[in-house]
C-alpha atoms as a PDB file:
ATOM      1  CA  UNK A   1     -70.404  55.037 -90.561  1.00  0.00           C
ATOM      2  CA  UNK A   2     -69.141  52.508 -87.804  1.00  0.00           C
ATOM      3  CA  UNK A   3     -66.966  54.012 -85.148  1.00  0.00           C
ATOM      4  CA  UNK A   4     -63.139  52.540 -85.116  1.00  0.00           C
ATOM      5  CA  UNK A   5     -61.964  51.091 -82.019  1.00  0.00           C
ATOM      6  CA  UNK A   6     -58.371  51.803 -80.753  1.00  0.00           C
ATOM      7  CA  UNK A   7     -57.460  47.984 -81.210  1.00  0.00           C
ATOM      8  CA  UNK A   8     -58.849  48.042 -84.681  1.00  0.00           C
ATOM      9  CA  UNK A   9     -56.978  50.803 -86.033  1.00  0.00           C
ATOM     10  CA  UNK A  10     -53.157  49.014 -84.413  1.00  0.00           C
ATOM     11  CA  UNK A  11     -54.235  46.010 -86.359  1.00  0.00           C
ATOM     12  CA  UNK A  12     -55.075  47.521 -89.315  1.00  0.00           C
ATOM     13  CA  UNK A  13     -51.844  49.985 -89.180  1.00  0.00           C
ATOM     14  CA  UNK A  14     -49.921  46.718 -88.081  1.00  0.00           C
ATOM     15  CA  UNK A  15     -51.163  44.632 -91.168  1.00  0.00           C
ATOM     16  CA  UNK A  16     -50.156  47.625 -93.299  1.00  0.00           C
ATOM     17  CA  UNK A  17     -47.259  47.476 -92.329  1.00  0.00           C
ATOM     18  CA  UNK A  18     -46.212  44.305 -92.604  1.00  0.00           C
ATOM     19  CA  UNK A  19     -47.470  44.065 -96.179  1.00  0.00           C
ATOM     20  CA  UNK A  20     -45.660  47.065 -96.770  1.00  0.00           C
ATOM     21  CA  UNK A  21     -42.374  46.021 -95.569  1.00  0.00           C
ATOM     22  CA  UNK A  22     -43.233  42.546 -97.673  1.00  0.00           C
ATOM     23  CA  UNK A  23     -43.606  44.450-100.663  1.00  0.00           C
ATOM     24  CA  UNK A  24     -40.514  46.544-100.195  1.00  0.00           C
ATOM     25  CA  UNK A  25     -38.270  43.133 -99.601  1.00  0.00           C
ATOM     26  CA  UNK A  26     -39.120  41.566-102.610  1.00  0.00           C
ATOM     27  CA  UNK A  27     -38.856  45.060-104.983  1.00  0.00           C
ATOM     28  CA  UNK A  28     -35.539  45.435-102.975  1.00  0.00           C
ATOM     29  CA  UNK A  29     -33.516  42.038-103.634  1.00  0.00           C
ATOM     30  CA  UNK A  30     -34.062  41.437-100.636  1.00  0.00           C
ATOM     31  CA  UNK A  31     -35.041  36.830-100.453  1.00  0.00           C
ATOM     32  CA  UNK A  32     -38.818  36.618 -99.068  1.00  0.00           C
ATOM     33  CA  UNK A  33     -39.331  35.309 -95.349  1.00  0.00           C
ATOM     34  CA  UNK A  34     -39.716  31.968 -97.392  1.00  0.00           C
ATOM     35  CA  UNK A  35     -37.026  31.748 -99.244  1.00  0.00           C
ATOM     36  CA  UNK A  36     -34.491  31.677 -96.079  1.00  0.00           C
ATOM     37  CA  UNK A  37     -35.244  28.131 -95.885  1.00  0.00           C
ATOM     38  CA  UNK A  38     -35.660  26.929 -99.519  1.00  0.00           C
ATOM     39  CA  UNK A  39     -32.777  27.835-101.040  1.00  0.00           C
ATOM     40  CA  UNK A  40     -29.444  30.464-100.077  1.00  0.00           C
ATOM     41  CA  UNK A  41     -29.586  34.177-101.948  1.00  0.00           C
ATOM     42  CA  UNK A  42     -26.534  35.042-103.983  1.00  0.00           C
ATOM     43  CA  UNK A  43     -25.270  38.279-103.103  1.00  0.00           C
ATOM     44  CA  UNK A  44     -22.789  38.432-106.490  1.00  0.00           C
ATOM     45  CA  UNK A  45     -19.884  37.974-104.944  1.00  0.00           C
ATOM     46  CA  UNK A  46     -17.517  35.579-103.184  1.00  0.00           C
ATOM     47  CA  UNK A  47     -17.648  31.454-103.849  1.00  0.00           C
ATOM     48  CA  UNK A  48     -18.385  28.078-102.667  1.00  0.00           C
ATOM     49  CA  UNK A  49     -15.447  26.887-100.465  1.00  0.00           C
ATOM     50  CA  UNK A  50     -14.326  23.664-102.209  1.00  0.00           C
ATOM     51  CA  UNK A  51     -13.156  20.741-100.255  1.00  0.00           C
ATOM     52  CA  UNK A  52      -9.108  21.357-101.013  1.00  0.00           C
ATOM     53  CA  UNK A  53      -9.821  25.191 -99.493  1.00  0.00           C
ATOM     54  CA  UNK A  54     -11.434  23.077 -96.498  1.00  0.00           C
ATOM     55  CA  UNK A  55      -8.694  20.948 -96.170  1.00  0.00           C
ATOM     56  CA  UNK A  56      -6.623  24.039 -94.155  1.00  0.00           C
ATOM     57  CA  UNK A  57      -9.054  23.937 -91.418  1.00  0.00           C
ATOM     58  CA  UNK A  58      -8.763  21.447 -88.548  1.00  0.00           C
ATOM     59  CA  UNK A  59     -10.560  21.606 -85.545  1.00  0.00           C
ATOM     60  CA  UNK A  60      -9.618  18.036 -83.400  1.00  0.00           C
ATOM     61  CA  UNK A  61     -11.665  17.021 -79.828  1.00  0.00           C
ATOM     62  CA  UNK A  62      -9.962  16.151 -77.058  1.00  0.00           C
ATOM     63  CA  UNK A  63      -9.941  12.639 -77.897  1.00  0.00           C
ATOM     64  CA  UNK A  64      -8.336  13.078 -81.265  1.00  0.00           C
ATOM     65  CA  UNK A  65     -11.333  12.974 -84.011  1.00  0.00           C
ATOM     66  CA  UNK A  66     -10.175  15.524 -86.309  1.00  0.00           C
ATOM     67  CA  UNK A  67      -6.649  15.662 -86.011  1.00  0.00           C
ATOM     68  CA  UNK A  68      -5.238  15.335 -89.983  1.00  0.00           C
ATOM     69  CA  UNK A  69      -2.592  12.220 -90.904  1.00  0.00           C
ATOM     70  CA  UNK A  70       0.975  13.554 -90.282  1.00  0.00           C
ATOM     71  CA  UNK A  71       3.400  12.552 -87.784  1.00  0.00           C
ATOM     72  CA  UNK A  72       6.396  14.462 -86.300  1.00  0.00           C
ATOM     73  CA  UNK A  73       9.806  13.425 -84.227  1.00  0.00           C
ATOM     74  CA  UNK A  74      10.995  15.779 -80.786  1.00  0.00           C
ATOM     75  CA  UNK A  75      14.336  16.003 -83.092  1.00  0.00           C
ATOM     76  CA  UNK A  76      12.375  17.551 -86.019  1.00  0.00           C
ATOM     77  CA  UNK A  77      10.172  20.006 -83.963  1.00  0.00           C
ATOM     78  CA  UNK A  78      13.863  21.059 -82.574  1.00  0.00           C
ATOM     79  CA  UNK A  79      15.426  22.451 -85.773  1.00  0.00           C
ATOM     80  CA  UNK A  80      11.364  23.464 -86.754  1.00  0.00           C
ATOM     81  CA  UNK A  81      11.062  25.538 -83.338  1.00  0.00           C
ATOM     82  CA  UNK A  82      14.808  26.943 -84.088  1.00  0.00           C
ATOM     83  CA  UNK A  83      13.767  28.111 -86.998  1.00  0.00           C
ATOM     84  CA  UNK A  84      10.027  29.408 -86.695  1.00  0.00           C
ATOM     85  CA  UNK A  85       9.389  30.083 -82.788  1.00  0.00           C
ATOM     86  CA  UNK A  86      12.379  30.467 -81.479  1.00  0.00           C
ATOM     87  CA  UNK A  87      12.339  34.669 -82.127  1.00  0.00           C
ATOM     88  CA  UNK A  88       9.251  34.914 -80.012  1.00  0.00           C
ATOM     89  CA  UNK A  89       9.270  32.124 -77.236  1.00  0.00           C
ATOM     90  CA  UNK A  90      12.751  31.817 -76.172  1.00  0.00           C
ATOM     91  CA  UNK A  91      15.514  29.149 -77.273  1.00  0.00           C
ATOM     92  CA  UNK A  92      14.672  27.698 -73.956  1.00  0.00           C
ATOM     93  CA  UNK A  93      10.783  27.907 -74.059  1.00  0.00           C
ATOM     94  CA  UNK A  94      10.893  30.792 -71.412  1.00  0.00           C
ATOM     95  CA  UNK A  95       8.938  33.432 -73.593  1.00  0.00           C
ATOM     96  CA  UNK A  96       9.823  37.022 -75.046  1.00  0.00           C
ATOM     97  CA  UNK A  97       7.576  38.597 -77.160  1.00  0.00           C
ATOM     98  CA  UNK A  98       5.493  35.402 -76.838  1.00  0.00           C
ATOM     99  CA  UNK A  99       4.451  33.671 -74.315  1.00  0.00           C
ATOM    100  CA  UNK A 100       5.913  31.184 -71.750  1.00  0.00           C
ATOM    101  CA  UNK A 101       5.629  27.665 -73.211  1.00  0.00           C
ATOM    102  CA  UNK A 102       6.686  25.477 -70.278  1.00  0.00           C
ATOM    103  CA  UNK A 103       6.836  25.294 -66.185  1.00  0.00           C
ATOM    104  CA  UNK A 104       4.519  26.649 -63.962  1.00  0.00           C
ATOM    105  CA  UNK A 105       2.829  23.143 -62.436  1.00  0.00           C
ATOM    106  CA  UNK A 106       0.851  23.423 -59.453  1.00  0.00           C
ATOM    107  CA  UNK A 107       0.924  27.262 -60.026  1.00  0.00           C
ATOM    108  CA  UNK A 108      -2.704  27.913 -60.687  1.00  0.00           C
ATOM    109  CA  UNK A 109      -4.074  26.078 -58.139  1.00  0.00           C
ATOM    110  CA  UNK A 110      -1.258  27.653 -55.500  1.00  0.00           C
ATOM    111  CA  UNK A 111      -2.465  30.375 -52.838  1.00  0.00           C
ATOM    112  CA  UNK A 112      -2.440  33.813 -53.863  1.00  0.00           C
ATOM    113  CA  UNK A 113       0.235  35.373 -51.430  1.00  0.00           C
ATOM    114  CA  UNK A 114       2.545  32.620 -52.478  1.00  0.00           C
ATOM    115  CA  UNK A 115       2.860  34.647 -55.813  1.00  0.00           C
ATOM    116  CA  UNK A 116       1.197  35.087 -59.460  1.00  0.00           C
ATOM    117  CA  UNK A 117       0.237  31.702 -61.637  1.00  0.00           C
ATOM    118  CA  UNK A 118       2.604  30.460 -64.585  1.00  0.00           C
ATOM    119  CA  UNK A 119       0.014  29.916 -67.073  1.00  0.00           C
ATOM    120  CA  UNK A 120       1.843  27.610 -69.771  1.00  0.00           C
ATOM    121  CA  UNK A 121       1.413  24.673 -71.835  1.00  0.00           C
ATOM    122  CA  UNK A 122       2.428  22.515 -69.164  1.00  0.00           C
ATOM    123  CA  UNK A 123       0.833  24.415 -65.874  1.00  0.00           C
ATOM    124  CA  UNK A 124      -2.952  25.076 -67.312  1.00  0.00           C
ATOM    125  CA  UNK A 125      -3.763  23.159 -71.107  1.00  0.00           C
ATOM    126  CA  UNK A 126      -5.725  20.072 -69.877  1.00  0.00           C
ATOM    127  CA  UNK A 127      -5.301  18.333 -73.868  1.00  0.00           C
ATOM    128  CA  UNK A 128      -2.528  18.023 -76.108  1.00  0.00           C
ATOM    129  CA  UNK A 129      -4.924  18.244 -79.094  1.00  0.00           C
ATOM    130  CA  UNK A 130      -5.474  21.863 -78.120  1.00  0.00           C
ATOM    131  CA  UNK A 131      -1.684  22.552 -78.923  1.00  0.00           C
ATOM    132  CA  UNK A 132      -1.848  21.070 -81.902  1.00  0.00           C
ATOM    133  CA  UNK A 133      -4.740  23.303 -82.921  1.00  0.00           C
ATOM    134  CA  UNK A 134      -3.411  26.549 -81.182  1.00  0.00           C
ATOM    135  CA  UNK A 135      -0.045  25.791 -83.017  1.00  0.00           C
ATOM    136  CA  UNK A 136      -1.715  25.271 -86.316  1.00  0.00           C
ATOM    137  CA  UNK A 137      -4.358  27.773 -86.711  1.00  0.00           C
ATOM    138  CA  UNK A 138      -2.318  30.776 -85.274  1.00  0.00           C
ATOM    139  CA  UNK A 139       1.661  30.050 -85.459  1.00  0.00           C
ATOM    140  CA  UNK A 140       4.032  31.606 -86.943  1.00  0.00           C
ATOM    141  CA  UNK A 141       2.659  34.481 -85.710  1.00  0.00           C
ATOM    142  CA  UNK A 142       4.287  36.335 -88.877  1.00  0.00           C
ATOM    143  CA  UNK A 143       2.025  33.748 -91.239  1.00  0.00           C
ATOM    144  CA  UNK A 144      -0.171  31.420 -89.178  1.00  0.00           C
ATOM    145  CA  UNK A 145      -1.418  28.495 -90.816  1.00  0.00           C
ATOM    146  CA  UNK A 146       1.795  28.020 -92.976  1.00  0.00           C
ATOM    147  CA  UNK A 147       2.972  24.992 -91.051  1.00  0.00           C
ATOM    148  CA  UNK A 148       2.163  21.049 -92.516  1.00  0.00           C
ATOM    149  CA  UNK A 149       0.779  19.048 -90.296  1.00  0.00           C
ATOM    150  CA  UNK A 150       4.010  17.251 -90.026  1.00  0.00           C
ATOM    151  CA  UNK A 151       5.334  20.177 -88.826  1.00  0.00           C
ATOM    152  CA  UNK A 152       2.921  21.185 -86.624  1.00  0.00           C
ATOM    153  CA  UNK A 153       2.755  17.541 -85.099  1.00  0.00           C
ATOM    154  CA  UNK A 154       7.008  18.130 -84.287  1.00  0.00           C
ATOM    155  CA  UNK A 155       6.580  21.077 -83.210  1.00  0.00           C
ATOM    156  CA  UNK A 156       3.835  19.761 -80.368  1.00  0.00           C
ATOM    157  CA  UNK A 157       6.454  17.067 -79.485  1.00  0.00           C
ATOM    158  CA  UNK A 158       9.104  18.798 -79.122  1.00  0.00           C
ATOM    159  CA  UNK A 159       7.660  21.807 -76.784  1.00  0.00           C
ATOM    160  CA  UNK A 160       5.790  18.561 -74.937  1.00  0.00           C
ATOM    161  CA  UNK A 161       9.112  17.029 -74.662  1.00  0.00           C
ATOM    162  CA  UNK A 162      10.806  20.226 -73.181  1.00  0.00           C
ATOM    163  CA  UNK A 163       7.828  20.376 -70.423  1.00  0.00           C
ATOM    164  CA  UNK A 164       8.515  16.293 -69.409  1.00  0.00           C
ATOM    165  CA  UNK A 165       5.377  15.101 -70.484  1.00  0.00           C
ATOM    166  CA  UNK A 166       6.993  12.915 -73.690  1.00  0.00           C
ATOM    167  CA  UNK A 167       9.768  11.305 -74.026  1.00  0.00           C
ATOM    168  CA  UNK A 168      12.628  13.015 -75.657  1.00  0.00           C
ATOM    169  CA  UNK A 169      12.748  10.044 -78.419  1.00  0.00           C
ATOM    170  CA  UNK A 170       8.456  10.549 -79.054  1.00  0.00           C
ATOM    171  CA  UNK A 171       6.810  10.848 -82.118  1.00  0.00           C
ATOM    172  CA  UNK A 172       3.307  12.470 -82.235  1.00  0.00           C
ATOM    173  CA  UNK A 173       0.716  11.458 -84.818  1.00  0.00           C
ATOM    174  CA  UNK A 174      -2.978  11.847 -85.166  1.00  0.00           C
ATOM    175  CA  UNK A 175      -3.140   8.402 -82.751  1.00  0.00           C
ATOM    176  CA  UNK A 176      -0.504   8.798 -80.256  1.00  0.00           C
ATOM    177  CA  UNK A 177      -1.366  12.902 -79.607  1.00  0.00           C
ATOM    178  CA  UNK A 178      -4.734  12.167 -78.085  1.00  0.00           C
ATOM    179  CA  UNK A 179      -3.266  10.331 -75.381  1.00  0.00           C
ATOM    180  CA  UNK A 180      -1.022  12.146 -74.514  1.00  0.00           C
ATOM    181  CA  UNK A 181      -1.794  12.685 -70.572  1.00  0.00           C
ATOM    182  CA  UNK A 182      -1.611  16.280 -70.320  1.00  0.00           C
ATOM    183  CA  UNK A 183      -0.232  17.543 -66.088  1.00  0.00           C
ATOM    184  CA  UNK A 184      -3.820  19.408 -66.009  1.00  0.00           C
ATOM    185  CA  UNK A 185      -6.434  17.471 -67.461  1.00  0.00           C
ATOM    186  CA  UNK A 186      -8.146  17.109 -64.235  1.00  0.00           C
ATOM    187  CA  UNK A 187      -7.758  21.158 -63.247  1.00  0.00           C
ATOM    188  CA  UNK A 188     -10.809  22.016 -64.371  1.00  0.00           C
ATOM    189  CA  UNK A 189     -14.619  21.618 -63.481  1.00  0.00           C
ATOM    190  CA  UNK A 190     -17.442  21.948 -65.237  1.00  0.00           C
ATOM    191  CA  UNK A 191     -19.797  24.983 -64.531  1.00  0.00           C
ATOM    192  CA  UNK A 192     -22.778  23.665 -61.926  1.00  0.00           C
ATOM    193  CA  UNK A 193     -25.060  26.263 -64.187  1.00  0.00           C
END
């Protein structure tokens, strides 16, 4: 009889193992190491997302690839804000429940005794496509992603138009948003990691 060495015996309890817990996955339901990349597991519930169930779901760059067709006036995202943000950011923009929409330039780069940053729209958002994104993914807050686009793209002009950075006759679409000049696109710097 041959004497077992230490390593021997960890391989040979290692190798069990492994074919053990091999054995159990495919008994169990569970897909084989191999099948992760040949083809998905069905679990038996839930379904494909479909590209009208897509359609919801925007997610636009800085430079405006991504933002959906639509257009909205300042005048339209008036009576729209009136009507659907009003209750929680102010009839002049100045926050409640919600946050502060507009003000506050030159306030987060101001010395600290001088007072607390505004962090708004206007004061700290470097692009206007990020509004548009924030406004249609989470607002209402009582039923986010309710709002058209055309809505959505008012909406952005008018609360742009309240902070001076459109005029009050603008209307936003998925070309004119992106350039939009935002007062902070040049307050931030890239981490030196």
């Amino acid at each position: 009889m041959s004497i077992i060495t230490k390593q021997t015996l960890i391989a040979l309890v290692a190798g069990l193992a492994c074919a053990g817990g091999a054995a159990w996955a495919q008994t169990s339901g569970a897909p084989p190491a191999s099948a992760a990349t040949e083809s998905p597991h069905h679990y038996g519930f839930g379904s494909n997302a479909s590209a009208d169930d897509l359609k919801q779901f925007v997610s636009p760059l800085p430079d405006g690839r991504g933002l959906p067709k639509g257009s909205g006036t300042v005048m339209q995202g008036e009576k729209i804000y009136m009507q659907q943000c009003l209750a929680c950011h102010g009839a002049k923009l100045e926050g409640g429940i919600g946050d502060r929409l507009i003000g506050g330039r030159g306030t987060l780069a101001k010395k600290a005794d001088s007072g607390p940053p505004i962090k708004t729209v206007e004061s700290y958002w470097p692009y206007a496509t990020t509004l548009f994104d924030y406004i249609k993914r989470a607002m209402p807050f009582t039923s986010p992603n309710s709002m058209s686009n055309d809505d959505v793209y008012a909406v952005t002009a008018y609360i742009l138009s309240k902070a001076n950075i459109v005029p009050q006759d603008a209307t936003l679409d998925q070309d004119s948003l992106a350039k939009v000049k935002m007062p902070n696109r040049n307050g931030f710097k890239p981490a030196d990691r």
